[in-house]
PDB file of N, CA and C in Angstrom:
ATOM      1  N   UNK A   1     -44.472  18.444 -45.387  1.00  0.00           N
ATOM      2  CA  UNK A   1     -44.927  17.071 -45.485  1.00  0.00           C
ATOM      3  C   UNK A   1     -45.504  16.644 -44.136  1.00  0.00           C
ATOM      4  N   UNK A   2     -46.615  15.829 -44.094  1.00  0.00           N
ATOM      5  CA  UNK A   2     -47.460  15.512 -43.126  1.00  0.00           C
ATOM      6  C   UNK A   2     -46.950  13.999 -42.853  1.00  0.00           C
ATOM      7  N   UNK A   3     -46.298  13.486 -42.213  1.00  0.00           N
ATOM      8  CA  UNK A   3     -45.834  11.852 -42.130  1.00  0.00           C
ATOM      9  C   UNK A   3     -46.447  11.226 -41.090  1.00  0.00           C
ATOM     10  N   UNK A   4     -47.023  10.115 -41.023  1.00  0.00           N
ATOM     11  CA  UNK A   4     -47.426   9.325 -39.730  1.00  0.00           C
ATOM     12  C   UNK A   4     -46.772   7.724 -39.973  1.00  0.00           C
ATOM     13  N   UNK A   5     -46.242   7.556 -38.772  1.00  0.00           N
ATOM     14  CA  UNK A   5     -45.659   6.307 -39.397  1.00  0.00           C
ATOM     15  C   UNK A   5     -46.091   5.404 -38.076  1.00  0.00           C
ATOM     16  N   UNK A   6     -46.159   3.792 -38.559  1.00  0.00           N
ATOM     17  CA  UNK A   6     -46.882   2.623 -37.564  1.00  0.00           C
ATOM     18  C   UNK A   6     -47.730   3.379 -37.388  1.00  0.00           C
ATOM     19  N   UNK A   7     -49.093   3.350 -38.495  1.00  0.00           N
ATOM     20  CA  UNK A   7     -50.664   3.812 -38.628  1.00  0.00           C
ATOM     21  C   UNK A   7     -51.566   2.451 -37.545  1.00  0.00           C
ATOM     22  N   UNK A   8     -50.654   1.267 -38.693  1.00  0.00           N
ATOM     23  CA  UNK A   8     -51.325   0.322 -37.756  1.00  0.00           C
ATOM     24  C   UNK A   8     -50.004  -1.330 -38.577  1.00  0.00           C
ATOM     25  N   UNK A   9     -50.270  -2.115 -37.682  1.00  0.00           N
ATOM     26  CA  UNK A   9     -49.663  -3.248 -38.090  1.00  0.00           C
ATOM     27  C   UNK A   9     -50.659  -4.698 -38.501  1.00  0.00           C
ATOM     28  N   UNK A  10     -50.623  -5.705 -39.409  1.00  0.00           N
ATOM     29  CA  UNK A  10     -50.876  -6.487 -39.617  1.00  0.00           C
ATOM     30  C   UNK A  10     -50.112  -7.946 -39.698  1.00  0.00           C
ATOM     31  N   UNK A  11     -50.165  -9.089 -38.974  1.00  0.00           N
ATOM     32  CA  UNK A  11     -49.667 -10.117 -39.423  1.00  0.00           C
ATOM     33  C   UNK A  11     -48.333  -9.782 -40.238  1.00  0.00           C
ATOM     34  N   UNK A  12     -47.324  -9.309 -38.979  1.00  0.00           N
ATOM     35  CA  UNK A  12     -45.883  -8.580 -39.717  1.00  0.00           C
ATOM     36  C   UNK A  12     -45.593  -7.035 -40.064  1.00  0.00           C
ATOM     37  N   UNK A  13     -46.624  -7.149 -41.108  1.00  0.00           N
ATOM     38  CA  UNK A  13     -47.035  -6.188 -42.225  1.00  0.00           C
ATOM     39  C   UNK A  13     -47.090  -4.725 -41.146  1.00  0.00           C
ATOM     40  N   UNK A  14     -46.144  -3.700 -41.335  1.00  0.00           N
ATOM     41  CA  UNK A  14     -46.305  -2.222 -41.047  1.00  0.00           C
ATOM     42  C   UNK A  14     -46.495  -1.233 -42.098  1.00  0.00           C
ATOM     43  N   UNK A  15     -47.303  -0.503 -41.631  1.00  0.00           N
ATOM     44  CA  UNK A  15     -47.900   0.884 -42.504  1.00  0.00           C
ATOM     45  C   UNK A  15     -47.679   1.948 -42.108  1.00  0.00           C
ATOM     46  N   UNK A  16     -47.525   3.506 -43.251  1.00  0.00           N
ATOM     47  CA  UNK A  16     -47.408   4.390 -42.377  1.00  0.00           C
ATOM     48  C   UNK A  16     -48.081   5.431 -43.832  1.00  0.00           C
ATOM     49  N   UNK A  17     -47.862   6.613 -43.326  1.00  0.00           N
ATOM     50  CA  UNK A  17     -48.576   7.348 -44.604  1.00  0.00           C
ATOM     51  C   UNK A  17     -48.212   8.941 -44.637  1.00  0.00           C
ATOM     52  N   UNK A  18     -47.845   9.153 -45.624  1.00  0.00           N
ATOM     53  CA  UNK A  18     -47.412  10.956 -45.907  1.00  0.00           C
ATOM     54  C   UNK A  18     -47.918  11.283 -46.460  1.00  0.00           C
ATOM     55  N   UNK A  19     -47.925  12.312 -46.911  1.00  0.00           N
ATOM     56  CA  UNK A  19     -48.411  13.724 -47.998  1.00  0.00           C
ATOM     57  C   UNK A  19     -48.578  14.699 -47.929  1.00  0.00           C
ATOM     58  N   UNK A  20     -48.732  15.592 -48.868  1.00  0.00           N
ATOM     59  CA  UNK A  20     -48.660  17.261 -49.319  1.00  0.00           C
ATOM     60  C   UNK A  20     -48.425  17.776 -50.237  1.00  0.00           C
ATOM     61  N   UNK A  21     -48.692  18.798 -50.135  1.00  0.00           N
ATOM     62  CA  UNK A  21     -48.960  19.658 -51.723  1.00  0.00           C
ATOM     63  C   UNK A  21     -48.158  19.338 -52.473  1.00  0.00           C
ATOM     64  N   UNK A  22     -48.196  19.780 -53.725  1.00  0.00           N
ATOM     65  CA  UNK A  22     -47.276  19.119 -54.536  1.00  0.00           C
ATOM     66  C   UNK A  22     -47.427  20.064 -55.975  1.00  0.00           C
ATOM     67  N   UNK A  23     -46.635  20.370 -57.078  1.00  0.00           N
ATOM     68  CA  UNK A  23     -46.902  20.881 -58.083  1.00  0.00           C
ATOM     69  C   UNK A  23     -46.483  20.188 -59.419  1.00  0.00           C
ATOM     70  N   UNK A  24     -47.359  19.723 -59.463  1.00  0.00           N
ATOM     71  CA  UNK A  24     -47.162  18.871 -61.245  1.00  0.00           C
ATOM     72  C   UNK A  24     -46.269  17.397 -60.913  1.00  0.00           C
ATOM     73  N   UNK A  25     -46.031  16.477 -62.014  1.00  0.00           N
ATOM     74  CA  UNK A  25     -45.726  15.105 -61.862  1.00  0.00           C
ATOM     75  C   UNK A  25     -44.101  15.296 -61.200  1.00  0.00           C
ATOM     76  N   UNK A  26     -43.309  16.703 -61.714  1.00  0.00           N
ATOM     77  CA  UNK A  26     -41.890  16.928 -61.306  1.00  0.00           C
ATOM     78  C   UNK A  26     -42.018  17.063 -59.167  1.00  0.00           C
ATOM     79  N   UNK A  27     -43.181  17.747 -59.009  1.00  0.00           N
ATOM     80  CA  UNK A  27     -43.073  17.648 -57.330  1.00  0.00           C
ATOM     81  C   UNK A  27     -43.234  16.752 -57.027  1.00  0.00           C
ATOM     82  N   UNK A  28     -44.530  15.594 -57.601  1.00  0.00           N
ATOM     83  CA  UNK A  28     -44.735  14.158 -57.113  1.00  0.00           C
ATOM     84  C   UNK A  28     -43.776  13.372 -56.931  1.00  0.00           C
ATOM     85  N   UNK A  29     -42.660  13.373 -58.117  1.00  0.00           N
ATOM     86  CA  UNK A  29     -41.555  12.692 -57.834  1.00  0.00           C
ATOM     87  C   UNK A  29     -40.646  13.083 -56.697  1.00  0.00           C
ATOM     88  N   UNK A  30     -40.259  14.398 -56.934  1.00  0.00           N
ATOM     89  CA  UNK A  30     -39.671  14.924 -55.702  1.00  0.00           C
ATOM     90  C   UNK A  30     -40.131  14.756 -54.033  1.00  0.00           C
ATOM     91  N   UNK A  31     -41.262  14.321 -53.866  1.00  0.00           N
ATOM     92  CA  UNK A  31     -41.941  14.127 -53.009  1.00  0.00           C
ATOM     93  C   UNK A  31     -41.651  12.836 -52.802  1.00  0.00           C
ATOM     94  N   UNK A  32     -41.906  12.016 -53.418  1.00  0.00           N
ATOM     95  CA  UNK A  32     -41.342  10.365 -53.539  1.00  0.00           C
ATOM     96  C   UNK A  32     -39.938  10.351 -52.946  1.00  0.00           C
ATOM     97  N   UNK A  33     -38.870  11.067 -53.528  1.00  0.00           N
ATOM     98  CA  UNK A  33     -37.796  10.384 -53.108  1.00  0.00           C
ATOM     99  C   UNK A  33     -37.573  11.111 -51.706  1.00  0.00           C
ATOM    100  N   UNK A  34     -38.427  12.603 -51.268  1.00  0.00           N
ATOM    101  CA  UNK A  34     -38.205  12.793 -50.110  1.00  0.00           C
ATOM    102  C   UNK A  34     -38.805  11.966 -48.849  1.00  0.00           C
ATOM    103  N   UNK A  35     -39.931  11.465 -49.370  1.00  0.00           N
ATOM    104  CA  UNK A  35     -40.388  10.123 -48.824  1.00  0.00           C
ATOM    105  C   UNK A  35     -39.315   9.435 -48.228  1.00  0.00           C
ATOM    106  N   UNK A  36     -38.853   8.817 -49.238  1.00  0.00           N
ATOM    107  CA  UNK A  36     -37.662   7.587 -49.108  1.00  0.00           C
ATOM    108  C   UNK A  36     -35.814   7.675 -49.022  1.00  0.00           C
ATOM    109  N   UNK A  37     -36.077   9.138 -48.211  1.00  0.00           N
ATOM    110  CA  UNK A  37     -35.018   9.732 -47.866  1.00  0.00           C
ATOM    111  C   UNK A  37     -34.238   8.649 -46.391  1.00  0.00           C
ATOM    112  N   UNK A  38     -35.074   8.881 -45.806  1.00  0.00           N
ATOM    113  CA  UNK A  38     -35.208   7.831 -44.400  1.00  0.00           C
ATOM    114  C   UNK A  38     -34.815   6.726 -44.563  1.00  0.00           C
ATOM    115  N   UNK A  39     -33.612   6.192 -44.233  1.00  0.00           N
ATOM    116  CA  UNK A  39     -33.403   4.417 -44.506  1.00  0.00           C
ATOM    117  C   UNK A  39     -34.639   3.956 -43.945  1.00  0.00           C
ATOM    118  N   UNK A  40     -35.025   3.748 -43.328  1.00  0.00           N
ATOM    119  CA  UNK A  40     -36.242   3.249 -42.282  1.00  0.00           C
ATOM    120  C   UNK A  40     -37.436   3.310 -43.806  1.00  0.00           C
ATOM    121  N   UNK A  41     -37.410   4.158 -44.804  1.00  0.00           N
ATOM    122  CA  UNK A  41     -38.267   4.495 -45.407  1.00  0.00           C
ATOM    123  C   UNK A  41     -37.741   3.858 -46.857  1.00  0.00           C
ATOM    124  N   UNK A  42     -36.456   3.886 -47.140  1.00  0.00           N
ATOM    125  CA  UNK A  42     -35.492   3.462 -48.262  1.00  0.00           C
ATOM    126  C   UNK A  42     -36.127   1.781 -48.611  1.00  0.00           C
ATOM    127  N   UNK A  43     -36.391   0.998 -46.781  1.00  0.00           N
ATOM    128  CA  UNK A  43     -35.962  -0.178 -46.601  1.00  0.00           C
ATOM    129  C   UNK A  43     -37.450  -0.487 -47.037  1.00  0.00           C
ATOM    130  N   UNK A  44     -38.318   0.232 -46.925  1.00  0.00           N
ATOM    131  CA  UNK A  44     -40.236  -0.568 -47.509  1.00  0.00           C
ATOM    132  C   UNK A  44     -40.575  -1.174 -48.826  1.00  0.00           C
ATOM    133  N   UNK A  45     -40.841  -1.905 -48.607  1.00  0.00           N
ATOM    134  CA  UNK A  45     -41.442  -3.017 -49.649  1.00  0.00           C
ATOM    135  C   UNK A  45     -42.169  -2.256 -50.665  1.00  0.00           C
ATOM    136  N   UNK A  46     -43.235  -1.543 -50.248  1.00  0.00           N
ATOM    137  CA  UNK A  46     -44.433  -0.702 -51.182  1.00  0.00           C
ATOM    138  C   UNK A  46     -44.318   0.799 -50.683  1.00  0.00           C
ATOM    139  N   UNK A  47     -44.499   1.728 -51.808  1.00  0.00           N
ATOM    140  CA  UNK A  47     -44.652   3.529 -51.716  1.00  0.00           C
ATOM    141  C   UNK A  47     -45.859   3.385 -52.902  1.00  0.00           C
ATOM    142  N   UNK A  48     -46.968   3.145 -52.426  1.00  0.00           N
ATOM    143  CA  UNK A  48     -48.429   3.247 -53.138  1.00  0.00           C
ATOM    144  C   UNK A  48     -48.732   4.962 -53.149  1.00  0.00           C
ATOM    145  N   UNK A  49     -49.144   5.581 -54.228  1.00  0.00           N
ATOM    146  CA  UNK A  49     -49.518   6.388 -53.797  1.00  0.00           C
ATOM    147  C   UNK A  49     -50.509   7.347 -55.415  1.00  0.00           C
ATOM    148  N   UNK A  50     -50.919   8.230 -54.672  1.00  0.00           N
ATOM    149  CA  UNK A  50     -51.750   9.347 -55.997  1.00  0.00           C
ATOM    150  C   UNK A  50     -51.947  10.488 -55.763  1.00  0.00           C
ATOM    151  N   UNK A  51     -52.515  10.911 -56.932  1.00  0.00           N
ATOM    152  CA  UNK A  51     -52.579  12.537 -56.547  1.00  0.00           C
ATOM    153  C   UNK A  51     -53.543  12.509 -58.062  1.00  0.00           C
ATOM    154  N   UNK A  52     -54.117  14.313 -57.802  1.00  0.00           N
ATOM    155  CA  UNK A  52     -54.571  14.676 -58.425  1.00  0.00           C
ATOM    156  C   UNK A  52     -53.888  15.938 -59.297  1.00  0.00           C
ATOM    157  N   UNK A  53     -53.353  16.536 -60.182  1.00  0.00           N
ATOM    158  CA  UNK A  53     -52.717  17.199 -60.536  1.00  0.00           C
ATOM    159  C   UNK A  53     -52.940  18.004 -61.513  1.00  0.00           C
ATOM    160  N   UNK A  54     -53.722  18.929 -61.426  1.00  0.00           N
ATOM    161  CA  UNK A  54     -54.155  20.134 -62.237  1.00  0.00           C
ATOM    162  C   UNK A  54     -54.856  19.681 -63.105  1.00  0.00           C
ATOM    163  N   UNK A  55     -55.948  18.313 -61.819  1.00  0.00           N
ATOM    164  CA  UNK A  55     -57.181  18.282 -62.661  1.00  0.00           C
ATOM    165  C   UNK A  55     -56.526  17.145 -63.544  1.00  0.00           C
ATOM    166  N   UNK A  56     -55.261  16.316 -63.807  1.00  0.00           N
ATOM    167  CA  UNK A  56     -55.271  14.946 -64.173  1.00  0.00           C
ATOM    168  C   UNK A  56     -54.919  14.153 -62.816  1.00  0.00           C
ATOM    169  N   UNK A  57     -55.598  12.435 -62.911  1.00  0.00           N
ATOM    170  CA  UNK A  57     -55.720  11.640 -61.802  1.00  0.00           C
ATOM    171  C   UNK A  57     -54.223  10.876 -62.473  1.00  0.00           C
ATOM    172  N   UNK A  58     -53.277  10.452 -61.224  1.00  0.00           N
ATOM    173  CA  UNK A  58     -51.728  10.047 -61.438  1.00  0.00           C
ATOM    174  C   UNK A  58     -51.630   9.439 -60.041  1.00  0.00           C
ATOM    175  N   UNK A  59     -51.326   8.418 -60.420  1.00  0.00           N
ATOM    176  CA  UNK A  59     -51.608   6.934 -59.266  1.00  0.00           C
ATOM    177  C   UNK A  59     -50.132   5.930 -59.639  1.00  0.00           C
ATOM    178  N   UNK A  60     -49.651   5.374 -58.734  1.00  0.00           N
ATOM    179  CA  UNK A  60     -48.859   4.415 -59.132  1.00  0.00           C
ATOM    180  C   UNK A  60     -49.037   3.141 -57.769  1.00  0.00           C
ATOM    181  N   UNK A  61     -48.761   1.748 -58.034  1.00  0.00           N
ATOM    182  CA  UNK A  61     -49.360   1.030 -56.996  1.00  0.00           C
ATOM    183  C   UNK A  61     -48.310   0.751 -56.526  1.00  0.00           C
ATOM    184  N   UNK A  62     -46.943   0.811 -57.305  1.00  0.00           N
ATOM    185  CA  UNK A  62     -45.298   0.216 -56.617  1.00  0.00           C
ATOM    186  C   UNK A  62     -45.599  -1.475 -56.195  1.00  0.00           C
ATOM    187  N   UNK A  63     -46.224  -2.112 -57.059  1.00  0.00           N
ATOM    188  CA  UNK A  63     -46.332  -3.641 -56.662  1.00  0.00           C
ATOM    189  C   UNK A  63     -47.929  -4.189 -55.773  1.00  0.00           C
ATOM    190  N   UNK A  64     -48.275  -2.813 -55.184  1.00  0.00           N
ATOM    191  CA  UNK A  64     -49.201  -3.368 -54.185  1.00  0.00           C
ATOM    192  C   UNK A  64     -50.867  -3.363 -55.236  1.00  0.00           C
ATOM    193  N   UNK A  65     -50.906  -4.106 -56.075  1.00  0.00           N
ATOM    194  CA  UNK A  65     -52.090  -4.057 -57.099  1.00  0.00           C
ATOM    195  C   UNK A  65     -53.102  -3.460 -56.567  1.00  0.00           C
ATOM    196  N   UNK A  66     -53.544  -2.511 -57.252  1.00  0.00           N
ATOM    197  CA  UNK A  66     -55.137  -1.660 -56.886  1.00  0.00           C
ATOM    198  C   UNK A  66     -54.786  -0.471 -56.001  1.00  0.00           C
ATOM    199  N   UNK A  67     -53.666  -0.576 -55.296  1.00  0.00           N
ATOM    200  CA  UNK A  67     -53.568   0.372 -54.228  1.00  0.00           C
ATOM    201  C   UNK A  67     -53.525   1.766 -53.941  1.00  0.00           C
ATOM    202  N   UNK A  68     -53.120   2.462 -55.599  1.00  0.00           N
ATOM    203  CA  UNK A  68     -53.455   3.638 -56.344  1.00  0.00           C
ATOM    204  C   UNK A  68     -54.699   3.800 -56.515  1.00  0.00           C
ATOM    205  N   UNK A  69     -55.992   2.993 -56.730  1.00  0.00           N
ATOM    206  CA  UNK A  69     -57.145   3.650 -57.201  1.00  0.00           C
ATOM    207  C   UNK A  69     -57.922   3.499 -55.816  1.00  0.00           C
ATOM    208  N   UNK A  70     -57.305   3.217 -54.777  1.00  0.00           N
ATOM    209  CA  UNK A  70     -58.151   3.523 -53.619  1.00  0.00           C
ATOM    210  C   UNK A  70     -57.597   4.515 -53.189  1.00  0.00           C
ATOM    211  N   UNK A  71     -56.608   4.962 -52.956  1.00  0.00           N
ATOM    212  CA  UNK A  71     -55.784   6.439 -52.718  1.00  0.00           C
ATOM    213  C   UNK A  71     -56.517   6.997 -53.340  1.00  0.00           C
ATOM    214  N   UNK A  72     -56.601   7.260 -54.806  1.00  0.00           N
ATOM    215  CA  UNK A  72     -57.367   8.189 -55.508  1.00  0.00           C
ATOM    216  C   UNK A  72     -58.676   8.653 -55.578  1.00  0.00           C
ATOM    217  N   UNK A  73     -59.569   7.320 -55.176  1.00  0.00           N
ATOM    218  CA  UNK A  73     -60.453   7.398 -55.136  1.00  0.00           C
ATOM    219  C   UNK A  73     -60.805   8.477 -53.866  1.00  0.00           C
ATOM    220  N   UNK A  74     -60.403   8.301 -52.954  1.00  0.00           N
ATOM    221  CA  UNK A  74     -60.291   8.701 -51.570  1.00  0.00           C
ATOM    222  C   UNK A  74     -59.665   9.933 -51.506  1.00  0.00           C
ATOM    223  N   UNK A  75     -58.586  10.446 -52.349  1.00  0.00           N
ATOM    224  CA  UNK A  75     -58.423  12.333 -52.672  1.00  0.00           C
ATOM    225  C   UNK A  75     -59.598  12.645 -53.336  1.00  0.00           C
ATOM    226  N   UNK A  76     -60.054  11.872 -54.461  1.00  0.00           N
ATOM    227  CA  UNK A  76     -61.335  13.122 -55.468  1.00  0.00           C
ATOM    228  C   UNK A  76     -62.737  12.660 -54.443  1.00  0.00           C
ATOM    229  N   UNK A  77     -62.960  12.006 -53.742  1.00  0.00           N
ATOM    230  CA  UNK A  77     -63.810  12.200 -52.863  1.00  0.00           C
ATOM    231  C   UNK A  77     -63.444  13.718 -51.287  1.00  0.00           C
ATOM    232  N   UNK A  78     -62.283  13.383 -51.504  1.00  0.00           N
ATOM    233  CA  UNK A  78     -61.865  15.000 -50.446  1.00  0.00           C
ATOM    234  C   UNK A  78     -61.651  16.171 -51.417  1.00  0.00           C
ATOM    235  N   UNK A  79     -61.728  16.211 -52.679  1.00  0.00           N
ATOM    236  CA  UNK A  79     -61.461  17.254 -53.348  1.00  0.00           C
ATOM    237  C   UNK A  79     -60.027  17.902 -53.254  1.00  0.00           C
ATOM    238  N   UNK A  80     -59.159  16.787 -53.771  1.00  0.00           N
ATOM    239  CA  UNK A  80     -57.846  17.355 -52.903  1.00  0.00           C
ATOM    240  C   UNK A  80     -56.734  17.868 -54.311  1.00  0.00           C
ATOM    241  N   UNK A  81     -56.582  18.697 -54.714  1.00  0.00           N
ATOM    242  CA  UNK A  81     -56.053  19.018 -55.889  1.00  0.00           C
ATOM    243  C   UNK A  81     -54.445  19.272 -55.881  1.00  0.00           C
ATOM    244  N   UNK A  82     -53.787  18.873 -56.231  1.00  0.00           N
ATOM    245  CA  UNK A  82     -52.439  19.177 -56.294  1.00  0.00           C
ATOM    246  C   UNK A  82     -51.406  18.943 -54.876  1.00  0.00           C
ATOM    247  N   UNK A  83     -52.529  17.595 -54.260  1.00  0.00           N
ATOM    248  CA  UNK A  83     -51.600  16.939 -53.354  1.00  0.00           C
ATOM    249  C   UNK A  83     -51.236  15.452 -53.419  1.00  0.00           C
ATOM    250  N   UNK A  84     -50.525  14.826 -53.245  1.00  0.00           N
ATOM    251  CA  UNK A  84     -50.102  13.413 -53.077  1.00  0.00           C
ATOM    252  C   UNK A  84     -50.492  13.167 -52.259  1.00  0.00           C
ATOM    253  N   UNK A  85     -50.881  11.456 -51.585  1.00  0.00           N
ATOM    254  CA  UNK A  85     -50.390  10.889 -50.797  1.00  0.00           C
ATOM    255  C   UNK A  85     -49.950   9.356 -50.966  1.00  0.00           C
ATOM    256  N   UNK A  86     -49.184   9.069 -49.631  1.00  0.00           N
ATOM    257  CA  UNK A  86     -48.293   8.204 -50.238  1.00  0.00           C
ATOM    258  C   UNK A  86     -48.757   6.937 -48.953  1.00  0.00           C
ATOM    259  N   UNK A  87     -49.415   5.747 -49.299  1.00  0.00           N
ATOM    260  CA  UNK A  87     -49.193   4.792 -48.448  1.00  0.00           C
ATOM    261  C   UNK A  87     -47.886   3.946 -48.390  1.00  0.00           C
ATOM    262  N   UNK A  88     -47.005   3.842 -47.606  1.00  0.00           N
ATOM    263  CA  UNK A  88     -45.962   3.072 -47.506  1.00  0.00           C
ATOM    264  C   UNK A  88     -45.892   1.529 -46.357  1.00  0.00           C
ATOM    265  N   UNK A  89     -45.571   0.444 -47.207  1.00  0.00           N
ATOM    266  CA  UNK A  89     -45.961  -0.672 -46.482  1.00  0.00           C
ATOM    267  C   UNK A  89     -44.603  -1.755 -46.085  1.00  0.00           C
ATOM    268  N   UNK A  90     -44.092  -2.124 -45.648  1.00  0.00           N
ATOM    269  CA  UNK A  90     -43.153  -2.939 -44.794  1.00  0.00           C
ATOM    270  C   UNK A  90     -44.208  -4.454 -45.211  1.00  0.00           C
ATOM    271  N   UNK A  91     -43.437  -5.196 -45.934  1.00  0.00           N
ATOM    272  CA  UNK A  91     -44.152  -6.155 -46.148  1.00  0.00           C
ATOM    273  C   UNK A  91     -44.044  -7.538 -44.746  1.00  0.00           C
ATOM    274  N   UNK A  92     -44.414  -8.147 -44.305  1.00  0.00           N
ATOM    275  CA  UNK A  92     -44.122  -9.061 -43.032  1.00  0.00           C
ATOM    276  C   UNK A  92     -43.809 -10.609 -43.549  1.00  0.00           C
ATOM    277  N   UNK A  93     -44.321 -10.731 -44.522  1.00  0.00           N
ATOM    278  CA  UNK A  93     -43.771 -11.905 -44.722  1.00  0.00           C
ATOM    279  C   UNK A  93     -45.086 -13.015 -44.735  1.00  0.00           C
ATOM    280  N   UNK A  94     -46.518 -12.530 -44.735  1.00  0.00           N
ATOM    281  CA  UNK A  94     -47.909 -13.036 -44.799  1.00  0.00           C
ATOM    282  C   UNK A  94     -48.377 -12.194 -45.726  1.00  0.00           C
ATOM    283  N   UNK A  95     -49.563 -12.764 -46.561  1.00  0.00           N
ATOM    284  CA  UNK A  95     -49.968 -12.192 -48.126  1.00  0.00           C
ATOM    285  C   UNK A  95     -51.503 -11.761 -46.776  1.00  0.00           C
ATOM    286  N   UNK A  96     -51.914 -10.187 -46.987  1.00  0.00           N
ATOM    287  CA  UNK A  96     -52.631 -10.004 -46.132  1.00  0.00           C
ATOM    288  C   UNK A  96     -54.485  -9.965 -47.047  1.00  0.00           C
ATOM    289  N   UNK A  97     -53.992 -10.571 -48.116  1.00  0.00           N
ATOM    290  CA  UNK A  97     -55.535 -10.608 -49.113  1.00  0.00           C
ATOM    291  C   UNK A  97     -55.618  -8.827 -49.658  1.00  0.00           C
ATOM    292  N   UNK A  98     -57.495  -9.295 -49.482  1.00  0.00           N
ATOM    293  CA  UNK A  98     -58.178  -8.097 -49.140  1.00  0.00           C
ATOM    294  C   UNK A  98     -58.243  -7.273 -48.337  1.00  0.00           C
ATOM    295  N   UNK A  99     -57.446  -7.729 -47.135  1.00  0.00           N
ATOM    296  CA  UNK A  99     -57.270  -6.965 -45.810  1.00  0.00           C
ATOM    297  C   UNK A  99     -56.551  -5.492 -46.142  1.00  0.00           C
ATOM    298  N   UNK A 100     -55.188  -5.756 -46.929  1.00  0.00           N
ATOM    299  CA  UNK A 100     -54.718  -4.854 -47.162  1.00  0.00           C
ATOM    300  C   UNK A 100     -55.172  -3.589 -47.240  1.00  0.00           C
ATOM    301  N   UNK A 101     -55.958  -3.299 -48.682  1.00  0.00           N
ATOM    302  CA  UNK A 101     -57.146  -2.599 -49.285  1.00  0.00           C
ATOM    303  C   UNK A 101     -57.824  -1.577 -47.794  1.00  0.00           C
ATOM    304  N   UNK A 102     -58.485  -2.433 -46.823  1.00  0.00           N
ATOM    305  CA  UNK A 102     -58.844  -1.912 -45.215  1.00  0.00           C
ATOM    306  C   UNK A 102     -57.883  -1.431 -44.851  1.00  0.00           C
ATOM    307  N   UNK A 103     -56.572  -2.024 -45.117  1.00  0.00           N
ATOM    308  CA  UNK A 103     -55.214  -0.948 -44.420  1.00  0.00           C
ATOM    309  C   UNK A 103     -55.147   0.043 -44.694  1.00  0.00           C
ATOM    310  N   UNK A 104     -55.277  -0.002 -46.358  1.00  0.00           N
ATOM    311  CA  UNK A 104     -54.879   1.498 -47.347  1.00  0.00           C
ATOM    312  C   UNK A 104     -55.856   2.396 -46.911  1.00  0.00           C
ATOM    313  N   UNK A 105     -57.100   2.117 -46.486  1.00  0.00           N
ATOM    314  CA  UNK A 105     -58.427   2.918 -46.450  1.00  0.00           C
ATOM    315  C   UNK A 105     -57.785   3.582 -44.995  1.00  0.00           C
ATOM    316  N   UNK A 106     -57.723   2.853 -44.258  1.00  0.00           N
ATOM    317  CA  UNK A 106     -57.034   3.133 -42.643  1.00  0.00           C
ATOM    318  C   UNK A 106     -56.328   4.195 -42.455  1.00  0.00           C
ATOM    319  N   UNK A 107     -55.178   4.336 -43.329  1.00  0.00           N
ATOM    320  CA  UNK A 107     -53.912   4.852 -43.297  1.00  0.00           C
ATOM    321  C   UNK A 107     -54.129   6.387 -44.249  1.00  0.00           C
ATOM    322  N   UNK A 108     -54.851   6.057 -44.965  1.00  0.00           N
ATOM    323  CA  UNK A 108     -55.532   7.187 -46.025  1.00  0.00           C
ATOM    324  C   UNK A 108     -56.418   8.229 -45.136  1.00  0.00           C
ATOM    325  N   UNK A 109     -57.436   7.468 -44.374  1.00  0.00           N
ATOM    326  CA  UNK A 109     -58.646   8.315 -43.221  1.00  0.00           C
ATOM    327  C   UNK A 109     -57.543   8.872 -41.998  1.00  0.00           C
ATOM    328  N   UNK A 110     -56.409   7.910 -41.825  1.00  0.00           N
ATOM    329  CA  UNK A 110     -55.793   8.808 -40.481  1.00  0.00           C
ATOM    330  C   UNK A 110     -54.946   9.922 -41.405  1.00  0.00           C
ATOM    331  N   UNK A 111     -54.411   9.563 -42.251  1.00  0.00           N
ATOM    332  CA  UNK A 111     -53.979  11.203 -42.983  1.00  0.00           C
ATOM    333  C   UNK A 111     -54.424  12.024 -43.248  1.00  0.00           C
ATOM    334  N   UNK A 112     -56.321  12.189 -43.694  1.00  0.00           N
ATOM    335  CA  UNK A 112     -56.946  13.594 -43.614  1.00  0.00           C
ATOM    336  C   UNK A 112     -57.538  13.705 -42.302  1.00  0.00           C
ATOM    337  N   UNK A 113     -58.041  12.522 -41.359  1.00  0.00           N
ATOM    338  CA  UNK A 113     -58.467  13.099 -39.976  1.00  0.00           C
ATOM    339  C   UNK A 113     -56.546  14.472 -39.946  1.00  0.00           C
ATOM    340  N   UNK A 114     -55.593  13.920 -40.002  1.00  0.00           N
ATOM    341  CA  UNK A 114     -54.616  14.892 -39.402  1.00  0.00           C
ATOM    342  C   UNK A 114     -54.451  16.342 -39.883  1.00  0.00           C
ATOM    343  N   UNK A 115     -54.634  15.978 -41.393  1.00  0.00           N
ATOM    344  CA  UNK A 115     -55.087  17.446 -41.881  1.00  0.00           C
ATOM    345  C   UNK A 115     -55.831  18.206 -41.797  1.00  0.00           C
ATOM    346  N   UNK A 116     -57.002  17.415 -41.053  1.00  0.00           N
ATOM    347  CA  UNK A 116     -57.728  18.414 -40.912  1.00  0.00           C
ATOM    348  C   UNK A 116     -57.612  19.155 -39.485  1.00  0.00           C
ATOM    349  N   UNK A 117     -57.033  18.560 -38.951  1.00  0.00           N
ATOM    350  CA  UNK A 117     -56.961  18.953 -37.126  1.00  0.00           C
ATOM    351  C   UNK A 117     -55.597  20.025 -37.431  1.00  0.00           C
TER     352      UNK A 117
END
């Protein structure tokens, strides 16, 4: 698992972002709760995340509306097959709009800049 955590902060609001391979909806889950193994990780508001999975698209937003189909959008533009990733958000206590959405994009681009390095 690839983890970066405090990607960036907003008005409260902290982000951080994981992922990796994964095999079928049984690893995605497994991947999820290894996610949220971490009290630090237990304690987040939102675990947004998607994947692509043998060629079906599997997204969940965990509350944060839309926040799956920009993840997704953003793996089948990398061609990324049979990996997750997971935006995780610390809510602050300010509704951050549309801004958010720029977070998810943020936090999504610093997880394949890392993969790829």
């Amino acid at each position: 698992m690839l983890q970066i955590e405090d990607v960036l902060r907003d008005r409260g609001s902290r982000y951080a972002v994981s992922g990796g391979l994964v095999a079928g909806r049984a690893g995605a889950a497994a991947f999820l709760d290894q996610v949220k193994r971490p009290k630090k990780f237990a304690k987040a508001t939102h675990h947004s995340w998607a994947a692509v999975l043998q060629g079906e698209a599997v997204k969940h937003d965990d509350g944060e509306a839309g926040a799956g189909d920009v993840i997704l959008r953003m793996i089948q533009r990398e061609g990324l097959e049979n990996h997750i990733i997971v935006v995780t958000r610390w809510y602050g206590g300010v509704h951050l709009g549309g801004d958010r959405f720029a977070h998810i994009v943020t936090c999504v681009r610093a997880y394949l800049q890392a993969l790829r390095c």
